[in-house]
N, C-alpha and C. Protein backbone atom coordinates (compact mmCIF):
# COMPACT_ATOMS: atom_id res chain seq x y z
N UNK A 1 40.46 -44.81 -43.97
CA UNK A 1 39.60 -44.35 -42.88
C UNK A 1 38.67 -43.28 -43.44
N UNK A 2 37.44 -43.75 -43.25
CA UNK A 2 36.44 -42.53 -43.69
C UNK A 2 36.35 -41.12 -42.64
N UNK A 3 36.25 -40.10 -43.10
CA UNK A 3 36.10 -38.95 -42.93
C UNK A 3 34.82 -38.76 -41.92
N UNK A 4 35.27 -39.26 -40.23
CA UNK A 4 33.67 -39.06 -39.50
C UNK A 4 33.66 -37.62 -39.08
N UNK A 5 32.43 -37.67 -38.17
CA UNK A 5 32.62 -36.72 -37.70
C UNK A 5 31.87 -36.92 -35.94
N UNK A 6 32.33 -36.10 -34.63
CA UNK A 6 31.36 -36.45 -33.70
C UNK A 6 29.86 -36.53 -33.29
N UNK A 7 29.63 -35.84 -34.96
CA UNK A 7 28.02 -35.66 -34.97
C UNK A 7 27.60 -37.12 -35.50
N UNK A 8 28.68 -38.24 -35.64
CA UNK A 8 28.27 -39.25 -36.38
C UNK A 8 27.82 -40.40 -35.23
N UNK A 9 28.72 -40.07 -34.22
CA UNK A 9 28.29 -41.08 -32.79
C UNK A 9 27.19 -40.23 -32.26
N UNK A 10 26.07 -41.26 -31.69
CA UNK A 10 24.80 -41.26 -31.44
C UNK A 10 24.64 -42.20 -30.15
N UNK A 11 23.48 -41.85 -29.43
CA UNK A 11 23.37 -42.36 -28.13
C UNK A 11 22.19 -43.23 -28.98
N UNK A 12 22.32 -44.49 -28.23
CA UNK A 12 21.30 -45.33 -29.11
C UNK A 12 20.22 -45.82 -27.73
N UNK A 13 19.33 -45.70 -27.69
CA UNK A 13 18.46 -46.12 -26.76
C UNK A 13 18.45 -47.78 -26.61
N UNK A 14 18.85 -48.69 -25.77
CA UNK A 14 18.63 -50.02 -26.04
C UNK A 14 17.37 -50.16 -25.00
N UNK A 15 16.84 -51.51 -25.84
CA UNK A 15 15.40 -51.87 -24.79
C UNK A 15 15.72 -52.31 -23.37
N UNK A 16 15.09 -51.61 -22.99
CA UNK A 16 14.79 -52.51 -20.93
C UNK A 16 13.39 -52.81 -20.75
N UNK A 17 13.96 -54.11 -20.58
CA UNK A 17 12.45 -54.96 -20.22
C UNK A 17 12.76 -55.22 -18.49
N UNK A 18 11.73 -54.51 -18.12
CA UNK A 18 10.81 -54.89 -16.45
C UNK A 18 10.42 -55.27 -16.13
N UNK A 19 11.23 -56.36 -14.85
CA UNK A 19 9.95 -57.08 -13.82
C UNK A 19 10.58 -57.23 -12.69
N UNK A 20 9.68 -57.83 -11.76
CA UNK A 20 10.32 -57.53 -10.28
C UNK A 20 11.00 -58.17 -9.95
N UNK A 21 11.48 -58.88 -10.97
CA UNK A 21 13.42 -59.81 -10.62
C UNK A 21 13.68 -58.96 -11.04
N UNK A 22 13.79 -57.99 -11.74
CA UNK A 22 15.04 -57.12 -12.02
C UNK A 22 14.76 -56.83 -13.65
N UNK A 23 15.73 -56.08 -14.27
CA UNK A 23 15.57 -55.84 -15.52
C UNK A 23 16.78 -56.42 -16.43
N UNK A 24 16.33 -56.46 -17.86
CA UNK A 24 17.36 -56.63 -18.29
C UNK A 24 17.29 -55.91 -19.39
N UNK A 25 18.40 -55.59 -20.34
CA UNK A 25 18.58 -55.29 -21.42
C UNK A 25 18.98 -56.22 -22.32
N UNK A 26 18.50 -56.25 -23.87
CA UNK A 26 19.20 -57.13 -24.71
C UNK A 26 19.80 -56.58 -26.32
N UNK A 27 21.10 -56.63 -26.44
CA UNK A 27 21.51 -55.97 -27.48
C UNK A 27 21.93 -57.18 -28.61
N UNK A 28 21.34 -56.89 -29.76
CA UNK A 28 21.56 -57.90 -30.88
C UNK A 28 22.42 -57.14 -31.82
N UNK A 29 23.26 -57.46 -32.05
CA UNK A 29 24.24 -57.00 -33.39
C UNK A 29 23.09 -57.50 -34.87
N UNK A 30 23.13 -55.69 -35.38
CA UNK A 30 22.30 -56.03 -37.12
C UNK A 30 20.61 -56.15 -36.71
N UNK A 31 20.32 -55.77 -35.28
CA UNK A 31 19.40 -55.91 -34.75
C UNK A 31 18.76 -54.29 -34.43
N UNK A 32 19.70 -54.29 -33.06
CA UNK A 32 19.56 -52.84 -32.54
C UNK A 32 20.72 -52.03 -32.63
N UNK A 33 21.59 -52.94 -33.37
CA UNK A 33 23.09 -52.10 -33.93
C UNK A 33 23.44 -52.15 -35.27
N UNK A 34 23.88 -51.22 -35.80
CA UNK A 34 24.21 -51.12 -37.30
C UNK A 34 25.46 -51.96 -37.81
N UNK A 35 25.97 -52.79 -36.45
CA UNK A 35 27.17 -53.78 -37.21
C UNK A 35 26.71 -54.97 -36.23
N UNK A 36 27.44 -56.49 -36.58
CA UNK A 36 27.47 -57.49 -36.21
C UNK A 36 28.55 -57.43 -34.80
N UNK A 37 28.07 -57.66 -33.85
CA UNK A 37 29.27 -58.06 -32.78
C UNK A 37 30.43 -59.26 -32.99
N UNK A 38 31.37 -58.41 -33.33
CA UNK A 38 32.50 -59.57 -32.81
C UNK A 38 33.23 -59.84 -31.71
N UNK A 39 32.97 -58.77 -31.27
CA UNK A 39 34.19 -59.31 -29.80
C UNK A 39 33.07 -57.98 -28.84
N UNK A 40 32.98 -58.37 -27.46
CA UNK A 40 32.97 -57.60 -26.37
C UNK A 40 33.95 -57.80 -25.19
N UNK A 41 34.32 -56.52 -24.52
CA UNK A 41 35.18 -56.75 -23.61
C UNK A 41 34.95 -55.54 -22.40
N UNK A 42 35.18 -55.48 -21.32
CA UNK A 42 34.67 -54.83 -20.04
C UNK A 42 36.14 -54.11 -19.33
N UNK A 43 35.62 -52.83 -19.26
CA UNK A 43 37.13 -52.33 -18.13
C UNK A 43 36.18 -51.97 -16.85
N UNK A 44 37.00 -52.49 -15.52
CA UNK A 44 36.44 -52.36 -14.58
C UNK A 44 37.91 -52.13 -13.25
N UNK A 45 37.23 -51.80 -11.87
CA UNK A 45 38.26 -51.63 -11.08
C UNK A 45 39.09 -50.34 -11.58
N UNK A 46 38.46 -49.49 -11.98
CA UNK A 46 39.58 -47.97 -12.52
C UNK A 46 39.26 -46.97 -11.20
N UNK A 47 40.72 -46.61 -11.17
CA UNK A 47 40.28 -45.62 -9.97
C UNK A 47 39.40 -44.67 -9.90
N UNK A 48 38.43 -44.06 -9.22
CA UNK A 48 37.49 -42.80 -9.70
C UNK A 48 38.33 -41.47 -10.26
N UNK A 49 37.41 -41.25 -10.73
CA UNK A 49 38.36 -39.97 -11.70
C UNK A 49 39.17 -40.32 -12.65
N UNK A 50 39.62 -41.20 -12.54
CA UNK A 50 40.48 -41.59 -14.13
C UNK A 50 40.23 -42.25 -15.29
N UNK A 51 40.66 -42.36 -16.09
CA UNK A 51 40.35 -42.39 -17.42
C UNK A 51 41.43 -43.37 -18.28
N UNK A 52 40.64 -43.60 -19.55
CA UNK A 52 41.36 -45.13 -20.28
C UNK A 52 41.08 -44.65 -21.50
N UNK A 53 41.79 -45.35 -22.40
CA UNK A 53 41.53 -45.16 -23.92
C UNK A 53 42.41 -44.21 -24.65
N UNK A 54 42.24 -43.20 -25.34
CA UNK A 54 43.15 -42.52 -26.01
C UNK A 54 43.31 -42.69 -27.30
N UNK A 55 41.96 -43.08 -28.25
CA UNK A 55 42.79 -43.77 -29.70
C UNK A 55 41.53 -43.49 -30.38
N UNK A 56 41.71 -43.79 -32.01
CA UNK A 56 41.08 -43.81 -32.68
C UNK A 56 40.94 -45.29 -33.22
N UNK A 57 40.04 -45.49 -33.96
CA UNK A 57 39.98 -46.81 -35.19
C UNK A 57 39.87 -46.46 -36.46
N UNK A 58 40.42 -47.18 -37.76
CA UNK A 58 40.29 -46.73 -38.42
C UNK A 58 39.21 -47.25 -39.60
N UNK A 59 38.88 -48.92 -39.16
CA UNK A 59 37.07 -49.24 -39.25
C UNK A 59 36.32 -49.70 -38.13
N UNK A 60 37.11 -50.03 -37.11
CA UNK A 60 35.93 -50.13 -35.90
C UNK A 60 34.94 -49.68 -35.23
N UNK A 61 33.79 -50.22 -35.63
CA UNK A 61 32.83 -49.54 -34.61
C UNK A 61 32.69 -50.11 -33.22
N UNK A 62 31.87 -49.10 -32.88
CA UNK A 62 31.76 -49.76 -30.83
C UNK A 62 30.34 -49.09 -30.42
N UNK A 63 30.21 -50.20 -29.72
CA UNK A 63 28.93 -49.56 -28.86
C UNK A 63 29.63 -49.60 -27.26
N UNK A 64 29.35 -48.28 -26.86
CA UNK A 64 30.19 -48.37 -25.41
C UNK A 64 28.72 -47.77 -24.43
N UNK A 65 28.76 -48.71 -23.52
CA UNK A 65 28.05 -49.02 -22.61
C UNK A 65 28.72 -48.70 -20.85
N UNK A 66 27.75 -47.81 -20.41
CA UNK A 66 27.74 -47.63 -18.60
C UNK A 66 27.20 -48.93 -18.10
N UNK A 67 27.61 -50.36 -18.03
CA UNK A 67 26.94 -51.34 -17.56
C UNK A 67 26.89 -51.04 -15.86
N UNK A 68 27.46 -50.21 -15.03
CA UNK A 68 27.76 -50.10 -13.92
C UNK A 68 29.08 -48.21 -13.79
N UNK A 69 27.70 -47.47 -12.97
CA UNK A 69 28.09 -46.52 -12.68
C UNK A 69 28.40 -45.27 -13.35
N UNK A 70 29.16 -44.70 -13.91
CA UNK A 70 28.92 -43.38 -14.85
C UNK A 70 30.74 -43.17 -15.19
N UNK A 71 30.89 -42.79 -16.40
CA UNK A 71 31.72 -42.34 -16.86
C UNK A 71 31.59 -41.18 -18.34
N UNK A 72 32.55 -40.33 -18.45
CA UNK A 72 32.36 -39.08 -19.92
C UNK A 72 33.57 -40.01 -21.20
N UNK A 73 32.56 -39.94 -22.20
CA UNK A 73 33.34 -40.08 -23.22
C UNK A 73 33.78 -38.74 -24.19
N UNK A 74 35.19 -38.19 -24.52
CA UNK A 74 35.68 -37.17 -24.83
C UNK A 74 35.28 -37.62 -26.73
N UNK A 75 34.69 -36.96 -27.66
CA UNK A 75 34.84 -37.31 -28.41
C UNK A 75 35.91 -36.53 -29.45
N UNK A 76 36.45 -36.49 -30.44
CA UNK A 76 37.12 -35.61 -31.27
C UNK A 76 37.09 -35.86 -32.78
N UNK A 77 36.84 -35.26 -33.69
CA UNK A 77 37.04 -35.27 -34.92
C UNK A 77 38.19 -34.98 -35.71
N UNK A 78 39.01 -33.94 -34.77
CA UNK A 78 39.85 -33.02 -35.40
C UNK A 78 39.36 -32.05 -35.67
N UNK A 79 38.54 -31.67 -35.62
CA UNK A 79 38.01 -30.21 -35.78
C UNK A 79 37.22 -29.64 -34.03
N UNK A 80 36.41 -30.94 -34.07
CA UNK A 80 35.24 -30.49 -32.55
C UNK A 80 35.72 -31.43 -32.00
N UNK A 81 35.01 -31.38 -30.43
CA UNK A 81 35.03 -32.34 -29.71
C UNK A 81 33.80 -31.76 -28.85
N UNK A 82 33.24 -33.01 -28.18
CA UNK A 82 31.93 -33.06 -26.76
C UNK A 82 32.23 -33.87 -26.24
N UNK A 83 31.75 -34.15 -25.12
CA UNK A 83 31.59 -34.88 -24.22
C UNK A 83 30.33 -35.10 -23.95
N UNK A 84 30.62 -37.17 -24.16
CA UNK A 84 29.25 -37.61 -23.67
C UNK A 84 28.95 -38.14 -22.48
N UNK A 85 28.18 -38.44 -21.37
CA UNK A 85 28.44 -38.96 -20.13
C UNK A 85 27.23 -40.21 -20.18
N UNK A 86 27.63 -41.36 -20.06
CA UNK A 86 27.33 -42.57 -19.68
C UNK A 86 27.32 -42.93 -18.18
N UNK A 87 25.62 -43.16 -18.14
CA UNK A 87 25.69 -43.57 -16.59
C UNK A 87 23.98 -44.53 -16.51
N UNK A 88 23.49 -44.52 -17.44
CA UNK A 88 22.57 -46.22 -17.08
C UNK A 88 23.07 -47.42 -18.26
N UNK A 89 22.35 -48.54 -18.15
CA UNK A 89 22.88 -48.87 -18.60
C UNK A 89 21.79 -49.31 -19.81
N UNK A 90 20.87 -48.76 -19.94
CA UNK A 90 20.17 -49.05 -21.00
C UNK A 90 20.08 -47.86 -22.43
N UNK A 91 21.36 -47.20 -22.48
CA UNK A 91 21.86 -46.68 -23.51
C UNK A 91 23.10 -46.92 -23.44
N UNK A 92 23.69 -46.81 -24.99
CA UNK A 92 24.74 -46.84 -25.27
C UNK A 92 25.64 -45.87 -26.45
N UNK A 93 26.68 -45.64 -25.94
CA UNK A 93 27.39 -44.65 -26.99
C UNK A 93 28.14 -45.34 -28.11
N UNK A 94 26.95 -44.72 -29.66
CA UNK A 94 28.01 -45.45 -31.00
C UNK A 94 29.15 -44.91 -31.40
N UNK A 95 30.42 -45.35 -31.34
CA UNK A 95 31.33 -44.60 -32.22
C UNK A 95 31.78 -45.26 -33.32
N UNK A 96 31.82 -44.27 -34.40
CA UNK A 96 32.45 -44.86 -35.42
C UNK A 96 33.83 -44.87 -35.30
N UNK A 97 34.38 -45.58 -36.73
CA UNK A 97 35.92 -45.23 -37.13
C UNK A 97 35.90 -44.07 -37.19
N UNK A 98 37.39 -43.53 -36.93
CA UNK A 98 37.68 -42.29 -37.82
C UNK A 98 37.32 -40.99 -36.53
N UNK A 99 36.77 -41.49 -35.52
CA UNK A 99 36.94 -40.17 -34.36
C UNK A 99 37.90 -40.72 -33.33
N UNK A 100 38.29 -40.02 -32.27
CA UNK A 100 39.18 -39.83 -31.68
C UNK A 100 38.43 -40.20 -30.27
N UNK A 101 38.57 -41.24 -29.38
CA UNK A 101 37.81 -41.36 -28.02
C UNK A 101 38.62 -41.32 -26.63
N UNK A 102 38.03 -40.89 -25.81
CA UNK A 102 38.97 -41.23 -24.64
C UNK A 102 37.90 -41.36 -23.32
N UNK A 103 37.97 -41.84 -22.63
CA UNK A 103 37.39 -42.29 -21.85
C UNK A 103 37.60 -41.75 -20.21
N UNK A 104 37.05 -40.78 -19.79
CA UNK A 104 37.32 -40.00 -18.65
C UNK A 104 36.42 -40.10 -17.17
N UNK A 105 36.70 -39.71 -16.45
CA UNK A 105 36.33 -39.33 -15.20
C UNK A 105 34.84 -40.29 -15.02
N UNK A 106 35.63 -41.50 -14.32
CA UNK A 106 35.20 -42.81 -14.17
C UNK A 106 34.65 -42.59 -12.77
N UNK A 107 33.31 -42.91 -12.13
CA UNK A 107 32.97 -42.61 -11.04
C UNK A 107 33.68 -44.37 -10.13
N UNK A 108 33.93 -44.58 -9.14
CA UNK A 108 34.45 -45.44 -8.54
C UNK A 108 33.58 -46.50 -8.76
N UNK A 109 33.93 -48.04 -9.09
CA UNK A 109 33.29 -48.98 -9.06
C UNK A 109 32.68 -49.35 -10.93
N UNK A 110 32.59 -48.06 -11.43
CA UNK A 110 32.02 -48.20 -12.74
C UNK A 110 32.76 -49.86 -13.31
N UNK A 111 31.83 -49.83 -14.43
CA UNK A 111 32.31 -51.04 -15.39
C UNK A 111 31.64 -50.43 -16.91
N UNK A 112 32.51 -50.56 -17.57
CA UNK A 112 32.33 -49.92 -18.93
C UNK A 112 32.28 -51.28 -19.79
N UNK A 113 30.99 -51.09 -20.70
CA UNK A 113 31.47 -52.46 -21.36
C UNK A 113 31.47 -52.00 -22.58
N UNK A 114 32.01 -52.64 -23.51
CA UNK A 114 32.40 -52.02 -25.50
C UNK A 114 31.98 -53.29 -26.00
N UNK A 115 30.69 -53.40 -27.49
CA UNK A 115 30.79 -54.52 -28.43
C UNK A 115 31.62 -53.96 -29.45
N UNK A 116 32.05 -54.42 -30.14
CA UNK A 116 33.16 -54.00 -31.01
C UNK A 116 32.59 -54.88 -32.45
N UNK A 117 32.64 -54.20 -33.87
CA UNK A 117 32.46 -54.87 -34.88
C UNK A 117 33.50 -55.73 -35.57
N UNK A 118 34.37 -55.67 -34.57
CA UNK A 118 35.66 -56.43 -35.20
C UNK A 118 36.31 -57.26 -34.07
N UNK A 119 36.99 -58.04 -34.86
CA UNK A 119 38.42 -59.04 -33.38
C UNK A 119 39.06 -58.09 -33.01
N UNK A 120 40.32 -57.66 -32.15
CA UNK A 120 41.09 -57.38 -32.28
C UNK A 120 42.09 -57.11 -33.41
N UNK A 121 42.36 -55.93 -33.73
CA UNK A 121 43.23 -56.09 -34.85
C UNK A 121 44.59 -55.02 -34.69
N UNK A 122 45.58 -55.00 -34.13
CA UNK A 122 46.42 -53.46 -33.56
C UNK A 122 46.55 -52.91 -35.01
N UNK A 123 46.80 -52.86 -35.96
CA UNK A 123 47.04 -52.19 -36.95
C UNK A 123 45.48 -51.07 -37.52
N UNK A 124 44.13 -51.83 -36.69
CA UNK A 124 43.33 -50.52 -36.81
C UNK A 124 43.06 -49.31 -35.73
N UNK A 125 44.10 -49.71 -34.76
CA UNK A 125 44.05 -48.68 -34.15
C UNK A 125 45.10 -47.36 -34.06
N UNK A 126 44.65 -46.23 -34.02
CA UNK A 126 45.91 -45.09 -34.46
C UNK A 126 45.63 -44.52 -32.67
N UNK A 127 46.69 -44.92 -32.09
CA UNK A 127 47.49 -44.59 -30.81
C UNK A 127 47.85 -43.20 -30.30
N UNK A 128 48.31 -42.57 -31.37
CA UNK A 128 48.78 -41.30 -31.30
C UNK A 128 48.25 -40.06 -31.65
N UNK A 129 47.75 -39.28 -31.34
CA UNK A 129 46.65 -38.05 -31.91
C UNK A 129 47.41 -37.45 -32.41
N UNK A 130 48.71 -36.86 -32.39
CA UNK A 130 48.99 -36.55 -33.61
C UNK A 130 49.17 -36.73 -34.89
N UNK A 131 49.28 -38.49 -34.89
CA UNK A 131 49.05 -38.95 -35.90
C UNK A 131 47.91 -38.98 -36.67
N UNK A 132 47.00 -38.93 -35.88
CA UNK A 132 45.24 -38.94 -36.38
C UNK A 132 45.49 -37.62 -36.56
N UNK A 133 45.54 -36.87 -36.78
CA UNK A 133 45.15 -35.80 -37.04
C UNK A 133 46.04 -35.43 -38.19
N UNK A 134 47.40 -36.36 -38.75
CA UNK A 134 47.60 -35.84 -39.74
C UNK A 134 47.62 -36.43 -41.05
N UNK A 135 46.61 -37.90 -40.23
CA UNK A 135 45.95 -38.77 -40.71
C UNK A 135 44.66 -38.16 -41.96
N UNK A 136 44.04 -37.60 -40.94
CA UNK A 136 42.61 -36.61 -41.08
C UNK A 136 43.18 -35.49 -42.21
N UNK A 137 44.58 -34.98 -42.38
CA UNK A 137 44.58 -33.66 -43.12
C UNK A 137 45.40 -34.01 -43.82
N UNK A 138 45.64 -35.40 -44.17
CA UNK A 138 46.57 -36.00 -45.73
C UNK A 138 45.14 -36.66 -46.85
N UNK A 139 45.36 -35.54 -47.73
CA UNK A 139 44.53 -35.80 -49.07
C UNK A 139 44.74 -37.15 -49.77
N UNK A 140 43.13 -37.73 -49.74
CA UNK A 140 43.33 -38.99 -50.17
C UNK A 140 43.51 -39.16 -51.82
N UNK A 141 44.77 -40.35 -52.25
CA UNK A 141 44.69 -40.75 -53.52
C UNK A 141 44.06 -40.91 -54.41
C-alpha cells in the first residue's frame, strides 16, 4: 500500500451537458478518470443521518459520487483528516488507496454511487483502523 495522503483525493469536476430534457453527466474511465472502471455499485435507502463504510483499500481507487441528495465523506490518512460533502451530482470525490473513508451524515433519500478501479477483491480492503494505522507505521522492507 502506497503511502497517501488526504491531500491526494481531489474533487474532480465531471461534465454536465444541458438541455431541456434534462441533463446528463458522462464519466469515462482513462478519460475523465485516472483509472479504468471496473465495477460500479450504488448505496441507497440509508436512514438520514447515518453513515456506511469504514475502511481503507489498499490499491483501490474510487470515484464517489452524490448521484442523489448530499452526504460528508470523513477522510483520514493517519495523521489528518477533512471532511468532504457531496451533494450534486456533477462532481465527484477521488480516493485513493491507502486513506481511510467513511461515509457520514446521509441526507434522507440520498443515493451514493462509487466506480471502483477494481472487481471486488476482500483481501484489499483493511476493515479495521487500527489496523490501518499500524499498517501506515510498519517500515517497509
Amino acid at each position: 500500500m502506497n503511502r497517501a495522503t488526504i491531500y491526494d483525493c481531489t474533487i474532480l469536476p465531471l461534465n454536465k451537458i444541458h438541455n431541456r430534457a434534462g441533463n446528463i453527466t458522462i464519466v469515462e474511465g482513462m478519460k475523465n478518470l485516472p483509472f479504468d472502471v471496473k465495477r460500479v455499485y450504488y448505496l441507497y435507502d440509508i436512514p438520514g443521518g447515518e453513515g456506511r463504510g469504514g475502511h481503507a483499500h489498499r490499491e483501490l481507487y474510487q470515484l464517489i459520487v452524490a448521484a442523489s441528495g448530499a452526504f460528508d465523506v470523513l477522510l483520514d490518512d493517519g495523521e489528518n483528516k477533512k471532511v468532504v460533502t457531496l451533494n450534486r451530482p456533477y462532481y465527484g470525490l477521488l480516493v485513493v488507496p491507502g486513506v481511510w473513508e467513511e461515509l457520514i451524515e446521509f441526507s434522507s433519500g440520498s443515493i451514493c454511487m462509487v466506480l471502483a478501479s477494481m472487481k471486488f477483491k476482500e483481501d484489499d480492503y483493511i476493515r479495521d483502523h487500527n489496523l490501518f494505522l499500524n499498517i501506515l507505521n510498519t517500515p517497509k522492507s
